[in-house]
PDB file of N, CA and C in Angstrom:
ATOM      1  N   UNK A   1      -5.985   9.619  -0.447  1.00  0.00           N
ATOM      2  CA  UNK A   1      -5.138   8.620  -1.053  1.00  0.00           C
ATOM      3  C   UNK A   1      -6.030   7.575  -1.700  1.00  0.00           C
ATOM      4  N   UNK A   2      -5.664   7.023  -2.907  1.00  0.00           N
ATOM      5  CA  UNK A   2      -6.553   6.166  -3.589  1.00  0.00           C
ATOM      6  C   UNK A   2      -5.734   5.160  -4.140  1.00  0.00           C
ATOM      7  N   UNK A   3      -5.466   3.742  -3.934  1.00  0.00           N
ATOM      8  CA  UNK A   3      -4.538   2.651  -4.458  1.00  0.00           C
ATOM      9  C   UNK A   3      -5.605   1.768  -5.000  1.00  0.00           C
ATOM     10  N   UNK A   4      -5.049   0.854  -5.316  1.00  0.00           N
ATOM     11  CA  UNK A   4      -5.828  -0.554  -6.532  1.00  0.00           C
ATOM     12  C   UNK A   4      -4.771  -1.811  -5.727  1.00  0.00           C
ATOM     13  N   UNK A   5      -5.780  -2.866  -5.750  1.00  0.00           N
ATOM     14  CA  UNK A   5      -4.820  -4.241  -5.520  1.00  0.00           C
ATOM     15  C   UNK A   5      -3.737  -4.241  -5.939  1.00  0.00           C
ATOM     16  N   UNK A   6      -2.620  -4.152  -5.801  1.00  0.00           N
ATOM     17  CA  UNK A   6      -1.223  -4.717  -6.219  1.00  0.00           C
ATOM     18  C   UNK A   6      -0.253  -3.604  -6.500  1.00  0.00           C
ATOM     19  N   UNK A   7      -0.922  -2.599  -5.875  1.00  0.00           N
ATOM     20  CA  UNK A   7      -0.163  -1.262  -5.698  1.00  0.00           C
ATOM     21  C   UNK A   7       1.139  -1.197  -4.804  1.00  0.00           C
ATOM     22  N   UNK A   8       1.881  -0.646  -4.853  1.00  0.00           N
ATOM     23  CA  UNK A   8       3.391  -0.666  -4.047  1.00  0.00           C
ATOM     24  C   UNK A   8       2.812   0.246  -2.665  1.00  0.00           C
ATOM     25  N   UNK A   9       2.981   0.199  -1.507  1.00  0.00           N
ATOM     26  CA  UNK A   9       2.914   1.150  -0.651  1.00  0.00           C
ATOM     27  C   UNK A   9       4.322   1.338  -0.170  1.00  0.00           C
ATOM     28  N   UNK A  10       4.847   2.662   0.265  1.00  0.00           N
ATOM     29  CA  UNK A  10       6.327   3.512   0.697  1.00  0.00           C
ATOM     30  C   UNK A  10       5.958   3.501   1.904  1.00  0.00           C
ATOM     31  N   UNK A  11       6.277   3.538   2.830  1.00  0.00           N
ATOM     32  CA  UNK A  11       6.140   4.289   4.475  1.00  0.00           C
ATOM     33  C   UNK A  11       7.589   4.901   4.556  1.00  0.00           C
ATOM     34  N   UNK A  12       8.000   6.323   4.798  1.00  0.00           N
ATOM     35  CA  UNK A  12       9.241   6.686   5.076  1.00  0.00           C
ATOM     36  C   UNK A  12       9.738   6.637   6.506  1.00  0.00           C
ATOM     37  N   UNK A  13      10.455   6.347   6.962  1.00  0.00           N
ATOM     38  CA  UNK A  13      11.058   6.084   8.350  1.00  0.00           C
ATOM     39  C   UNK A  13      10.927   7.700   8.727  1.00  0.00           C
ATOM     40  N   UNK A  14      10.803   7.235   9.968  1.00  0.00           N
ATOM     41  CA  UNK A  14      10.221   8.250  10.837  1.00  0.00           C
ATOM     42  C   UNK A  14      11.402   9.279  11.659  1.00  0.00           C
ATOM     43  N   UNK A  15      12.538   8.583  12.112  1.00  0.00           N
ATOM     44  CA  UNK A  15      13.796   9.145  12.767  1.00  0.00           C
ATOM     45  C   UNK A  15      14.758   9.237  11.324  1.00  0.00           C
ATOM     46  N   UNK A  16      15.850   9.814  11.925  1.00  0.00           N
ATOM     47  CA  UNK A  16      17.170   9.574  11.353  1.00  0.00           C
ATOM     48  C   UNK A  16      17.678   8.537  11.583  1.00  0.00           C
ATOM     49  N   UNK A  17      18.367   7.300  10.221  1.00  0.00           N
ATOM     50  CA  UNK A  17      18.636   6.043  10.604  1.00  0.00           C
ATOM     51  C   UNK A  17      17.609   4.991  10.329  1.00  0.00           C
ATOM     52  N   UNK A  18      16.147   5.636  10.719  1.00  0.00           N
ATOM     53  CA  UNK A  18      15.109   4.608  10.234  1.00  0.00           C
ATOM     54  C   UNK A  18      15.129   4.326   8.666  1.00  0.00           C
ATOM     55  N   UNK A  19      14.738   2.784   8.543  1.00  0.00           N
ATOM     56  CA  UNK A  19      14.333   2.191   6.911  1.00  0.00           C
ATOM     57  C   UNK A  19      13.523   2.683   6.610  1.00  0.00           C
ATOM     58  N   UNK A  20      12.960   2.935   5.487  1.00  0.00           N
ATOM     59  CA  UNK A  20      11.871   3.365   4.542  1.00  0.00           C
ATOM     60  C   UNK A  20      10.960   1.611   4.717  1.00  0.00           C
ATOM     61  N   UNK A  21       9.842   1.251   4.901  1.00  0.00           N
ATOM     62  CA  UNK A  21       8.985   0.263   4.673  1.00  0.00           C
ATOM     63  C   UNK A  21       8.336   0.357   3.316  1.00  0.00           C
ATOM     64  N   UNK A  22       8.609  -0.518   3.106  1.00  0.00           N
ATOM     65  CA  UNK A  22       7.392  -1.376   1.296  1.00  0.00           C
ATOM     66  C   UNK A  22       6.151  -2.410   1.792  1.00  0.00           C
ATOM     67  N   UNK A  23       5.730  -2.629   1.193  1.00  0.00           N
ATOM     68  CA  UNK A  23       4.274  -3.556   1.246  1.00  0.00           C
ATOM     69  C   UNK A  23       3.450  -3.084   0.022  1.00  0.00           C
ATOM     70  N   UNK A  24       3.104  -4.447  -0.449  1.00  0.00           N
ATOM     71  CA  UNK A  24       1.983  -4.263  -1.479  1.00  0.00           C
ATOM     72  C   UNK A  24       0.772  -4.383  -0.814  1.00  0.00           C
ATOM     73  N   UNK A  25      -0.096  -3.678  -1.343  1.00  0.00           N
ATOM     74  CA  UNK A  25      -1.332  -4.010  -1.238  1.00  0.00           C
ATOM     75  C   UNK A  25      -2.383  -4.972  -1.682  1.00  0.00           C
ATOM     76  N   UNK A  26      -2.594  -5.578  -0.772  1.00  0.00           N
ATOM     77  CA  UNK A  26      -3.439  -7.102  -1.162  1.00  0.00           C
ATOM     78  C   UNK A  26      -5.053  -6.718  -1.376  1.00  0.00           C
ATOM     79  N   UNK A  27      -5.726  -5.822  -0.474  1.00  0.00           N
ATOM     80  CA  UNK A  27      -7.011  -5.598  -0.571  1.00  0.00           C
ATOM     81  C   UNK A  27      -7.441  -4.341  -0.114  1.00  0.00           C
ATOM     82  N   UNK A  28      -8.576  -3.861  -1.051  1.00  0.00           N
ATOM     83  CA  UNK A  28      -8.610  -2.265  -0.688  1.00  0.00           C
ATOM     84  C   UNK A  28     -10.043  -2.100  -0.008  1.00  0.00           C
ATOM     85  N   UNK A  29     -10.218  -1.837   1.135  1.00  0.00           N
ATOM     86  CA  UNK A  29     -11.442  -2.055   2.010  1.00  0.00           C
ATOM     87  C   UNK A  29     -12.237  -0.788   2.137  1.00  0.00           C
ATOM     88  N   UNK A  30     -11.333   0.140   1.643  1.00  0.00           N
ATOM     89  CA  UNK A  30     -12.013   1.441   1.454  1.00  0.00           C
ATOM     90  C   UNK A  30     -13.482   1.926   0.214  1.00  0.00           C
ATOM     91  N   UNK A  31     -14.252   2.708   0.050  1.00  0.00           N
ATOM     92  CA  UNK A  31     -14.990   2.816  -1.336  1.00  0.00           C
ATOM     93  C   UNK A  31     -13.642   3.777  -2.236  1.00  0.00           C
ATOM     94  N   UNK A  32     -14.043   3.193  -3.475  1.00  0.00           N
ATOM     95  CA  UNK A  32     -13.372   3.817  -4.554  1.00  0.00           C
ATOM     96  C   UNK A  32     -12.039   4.070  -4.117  1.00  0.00           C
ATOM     97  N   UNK A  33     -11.270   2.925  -3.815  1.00  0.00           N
ATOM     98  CA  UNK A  33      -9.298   2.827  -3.821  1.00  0.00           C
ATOM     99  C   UNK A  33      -9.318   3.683  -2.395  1.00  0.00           C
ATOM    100  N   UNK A  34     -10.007   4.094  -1.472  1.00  0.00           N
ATOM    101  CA  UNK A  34      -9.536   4.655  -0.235  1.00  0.00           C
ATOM    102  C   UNK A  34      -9.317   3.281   0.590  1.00  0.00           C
ATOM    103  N   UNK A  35      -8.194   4.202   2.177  1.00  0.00           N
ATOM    104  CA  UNK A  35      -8.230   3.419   2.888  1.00  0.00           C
ATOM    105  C   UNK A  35      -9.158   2.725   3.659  1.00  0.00           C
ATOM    106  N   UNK A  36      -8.955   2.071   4.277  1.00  0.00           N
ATOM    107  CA  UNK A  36      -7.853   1.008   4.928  1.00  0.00           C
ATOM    108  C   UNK A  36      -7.483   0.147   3.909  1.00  0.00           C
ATOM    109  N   UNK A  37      -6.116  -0.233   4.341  1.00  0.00           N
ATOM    110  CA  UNK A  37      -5.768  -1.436   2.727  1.00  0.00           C
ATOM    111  C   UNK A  37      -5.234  -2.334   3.730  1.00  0.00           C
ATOM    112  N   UNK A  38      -5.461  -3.471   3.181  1.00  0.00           N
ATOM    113  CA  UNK A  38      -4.849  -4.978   3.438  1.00  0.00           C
ATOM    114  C   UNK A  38      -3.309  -5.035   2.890  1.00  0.00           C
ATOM    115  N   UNK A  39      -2.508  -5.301   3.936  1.00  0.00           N
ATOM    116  CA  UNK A  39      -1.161  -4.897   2.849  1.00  0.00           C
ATOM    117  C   UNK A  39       0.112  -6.105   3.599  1.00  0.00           C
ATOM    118  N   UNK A  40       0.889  -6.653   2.427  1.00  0.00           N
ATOM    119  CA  UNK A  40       1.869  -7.500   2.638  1.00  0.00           C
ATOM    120  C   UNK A  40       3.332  -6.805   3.122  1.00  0.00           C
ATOM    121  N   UNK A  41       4.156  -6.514   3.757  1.00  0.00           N
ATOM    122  CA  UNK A  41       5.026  -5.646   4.108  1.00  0.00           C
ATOM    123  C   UNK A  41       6.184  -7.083   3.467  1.00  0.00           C
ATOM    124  N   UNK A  42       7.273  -6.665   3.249  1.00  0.00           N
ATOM    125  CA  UNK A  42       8.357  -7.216   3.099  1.00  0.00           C
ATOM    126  C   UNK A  42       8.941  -7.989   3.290  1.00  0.00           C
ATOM    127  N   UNK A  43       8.352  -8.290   5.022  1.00  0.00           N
ATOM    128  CA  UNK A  43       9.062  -9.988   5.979  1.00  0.00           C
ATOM    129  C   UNK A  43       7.890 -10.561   5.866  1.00  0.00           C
ATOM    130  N   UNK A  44       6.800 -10.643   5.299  1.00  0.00           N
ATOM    131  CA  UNK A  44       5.806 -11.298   4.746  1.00  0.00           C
ATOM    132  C   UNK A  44       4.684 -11.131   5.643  1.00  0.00           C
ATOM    133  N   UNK A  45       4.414 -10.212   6.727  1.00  0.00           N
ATOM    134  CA  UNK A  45       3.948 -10.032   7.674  1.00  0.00           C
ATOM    135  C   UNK A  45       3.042  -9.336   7.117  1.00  0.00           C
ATOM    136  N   UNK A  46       0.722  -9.652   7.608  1.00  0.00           N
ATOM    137  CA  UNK A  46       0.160  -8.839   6.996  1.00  0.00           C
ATOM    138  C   UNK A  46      -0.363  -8.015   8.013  1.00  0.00           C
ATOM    139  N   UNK A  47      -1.088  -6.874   7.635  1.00  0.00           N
ATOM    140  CA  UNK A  47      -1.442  -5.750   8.590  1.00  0.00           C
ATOM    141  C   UNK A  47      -2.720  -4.666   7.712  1.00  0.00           C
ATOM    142  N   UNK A  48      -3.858  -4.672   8.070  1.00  0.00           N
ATOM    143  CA  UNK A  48      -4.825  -3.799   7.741  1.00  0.00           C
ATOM    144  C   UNK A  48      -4.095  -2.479   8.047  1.00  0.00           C
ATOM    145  N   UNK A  49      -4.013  -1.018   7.008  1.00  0.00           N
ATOM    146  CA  UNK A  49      -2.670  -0.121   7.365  1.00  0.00           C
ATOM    147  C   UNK A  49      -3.802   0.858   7.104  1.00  0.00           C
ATOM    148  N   UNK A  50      -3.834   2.030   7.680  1.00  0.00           N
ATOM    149  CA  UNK A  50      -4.258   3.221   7.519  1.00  0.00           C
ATOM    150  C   UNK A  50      -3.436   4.136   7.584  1.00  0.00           C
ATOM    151  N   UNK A  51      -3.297   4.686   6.151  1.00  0.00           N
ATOM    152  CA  UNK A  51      -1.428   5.545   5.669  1.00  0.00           C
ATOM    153  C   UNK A  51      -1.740   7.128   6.569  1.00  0.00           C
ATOM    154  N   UNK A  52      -0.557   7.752   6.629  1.00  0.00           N
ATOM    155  CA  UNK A  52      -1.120   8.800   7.114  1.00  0.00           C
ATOM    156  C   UNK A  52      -0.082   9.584   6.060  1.00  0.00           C
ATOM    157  N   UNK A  53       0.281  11.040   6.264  1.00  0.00           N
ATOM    158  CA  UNK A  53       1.233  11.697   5.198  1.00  0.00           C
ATOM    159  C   UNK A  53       2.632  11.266   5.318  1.00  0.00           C
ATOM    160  N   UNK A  54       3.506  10.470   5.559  1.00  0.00           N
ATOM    161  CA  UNK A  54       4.409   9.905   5.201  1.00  0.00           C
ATOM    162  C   UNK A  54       4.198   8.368   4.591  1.00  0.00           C
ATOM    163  N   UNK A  55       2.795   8.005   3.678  1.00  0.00           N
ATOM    164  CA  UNK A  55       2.832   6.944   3.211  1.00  0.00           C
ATOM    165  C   UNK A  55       2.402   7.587   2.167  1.00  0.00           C
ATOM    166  N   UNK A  56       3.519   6.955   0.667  1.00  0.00           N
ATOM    167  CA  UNK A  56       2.880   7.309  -0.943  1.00  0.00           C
ATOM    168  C   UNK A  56       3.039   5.536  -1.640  1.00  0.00           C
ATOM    169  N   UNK A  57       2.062   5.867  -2.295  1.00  0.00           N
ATOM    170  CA  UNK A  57       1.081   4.685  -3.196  1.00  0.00           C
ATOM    171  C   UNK A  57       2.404   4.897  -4.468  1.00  0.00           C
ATOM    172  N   UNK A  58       2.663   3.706  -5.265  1.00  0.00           N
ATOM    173  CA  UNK A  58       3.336   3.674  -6.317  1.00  0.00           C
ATOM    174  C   UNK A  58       2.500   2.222  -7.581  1.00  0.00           C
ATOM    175  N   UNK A  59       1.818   3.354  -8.525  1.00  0.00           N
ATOM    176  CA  UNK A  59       0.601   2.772  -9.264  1.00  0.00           C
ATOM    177  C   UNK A  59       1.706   1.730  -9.948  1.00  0.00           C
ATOM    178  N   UNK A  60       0.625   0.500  -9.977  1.00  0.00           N
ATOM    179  CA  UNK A  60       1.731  -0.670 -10.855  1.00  0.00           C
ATOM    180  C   UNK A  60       0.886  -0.782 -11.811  1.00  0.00           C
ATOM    181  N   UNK A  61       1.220  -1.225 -12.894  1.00  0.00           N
ATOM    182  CA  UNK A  61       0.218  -1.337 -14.286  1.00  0.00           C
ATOM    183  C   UNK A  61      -0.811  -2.251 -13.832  1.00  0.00           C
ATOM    184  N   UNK A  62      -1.838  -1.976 -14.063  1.00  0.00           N
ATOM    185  CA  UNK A  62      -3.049  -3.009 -14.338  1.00  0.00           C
ATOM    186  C   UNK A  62      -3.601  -3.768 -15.598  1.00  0.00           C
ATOM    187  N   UNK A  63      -4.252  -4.644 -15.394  1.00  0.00           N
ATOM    188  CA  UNK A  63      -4.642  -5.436 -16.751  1.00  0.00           C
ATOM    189  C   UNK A  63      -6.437  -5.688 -16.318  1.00  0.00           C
ATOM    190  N   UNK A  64      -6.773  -4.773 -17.177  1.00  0.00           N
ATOM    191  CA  UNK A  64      -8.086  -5.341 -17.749  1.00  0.00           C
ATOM    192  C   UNK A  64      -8.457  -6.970 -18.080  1.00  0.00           C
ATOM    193  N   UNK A  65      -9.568  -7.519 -17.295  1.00  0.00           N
ATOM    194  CA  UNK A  65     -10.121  -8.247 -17.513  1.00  0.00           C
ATOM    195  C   UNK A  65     -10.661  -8.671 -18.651  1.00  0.00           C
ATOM    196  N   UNK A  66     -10.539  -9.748 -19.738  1.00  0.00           N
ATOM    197  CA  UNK A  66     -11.546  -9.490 -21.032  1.00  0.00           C
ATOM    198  C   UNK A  66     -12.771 -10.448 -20.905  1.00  0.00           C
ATOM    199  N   UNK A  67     -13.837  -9.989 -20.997  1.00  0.00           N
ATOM    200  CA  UNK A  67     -15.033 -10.436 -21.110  1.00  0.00           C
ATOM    201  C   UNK A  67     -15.646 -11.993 -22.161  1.00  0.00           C
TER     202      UNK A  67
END
C-alpha cells in the first residue's frame, strides 16, 4: 500500500452492522508512501494506523510545489 499526505483512508467494518471508518492521512512515516501513516479518523481522534487488507487508500489530487 502506498498513500501521500492528505490521502482518504477506508477501513471496512469488520461484522455485519459495523460502520465503514474514514481518516485522512496526516503523515506518512513509511519510505516511499508505505506504512505506518499518521491518520485523523472522523471524531477527530489521531492514531499511527498500520492498514491491513480491509484498508483502501483513496488518492486526492495533489499540487505541486512551484519553485
Amino acid at each position: 500500500m502506498r498513500a501521500h499526505t492528505g490521502d482518504a483512508l477506508l477501513v471496512r467494518g469488520h461484522h455485519v452492522g459495523d460502520h465503514d471508518r474514514q481518516a485522512v492521512i496526516i503523515e506518512v512515516h513509511g519510505t516511499d508512501g508505505a506504512p505506518p501513516y499518521l491518520v485523523r479518523w472522523e471524531d477527530g481522534h489521531e492514531s499511527v494506523f498500520f492498514p491491513s487488507s480491509d484498508a483502501f487508500v483513496e488518492r486526492m489530487p495533489h499540487h505541486e510545489k512551484a519553485d
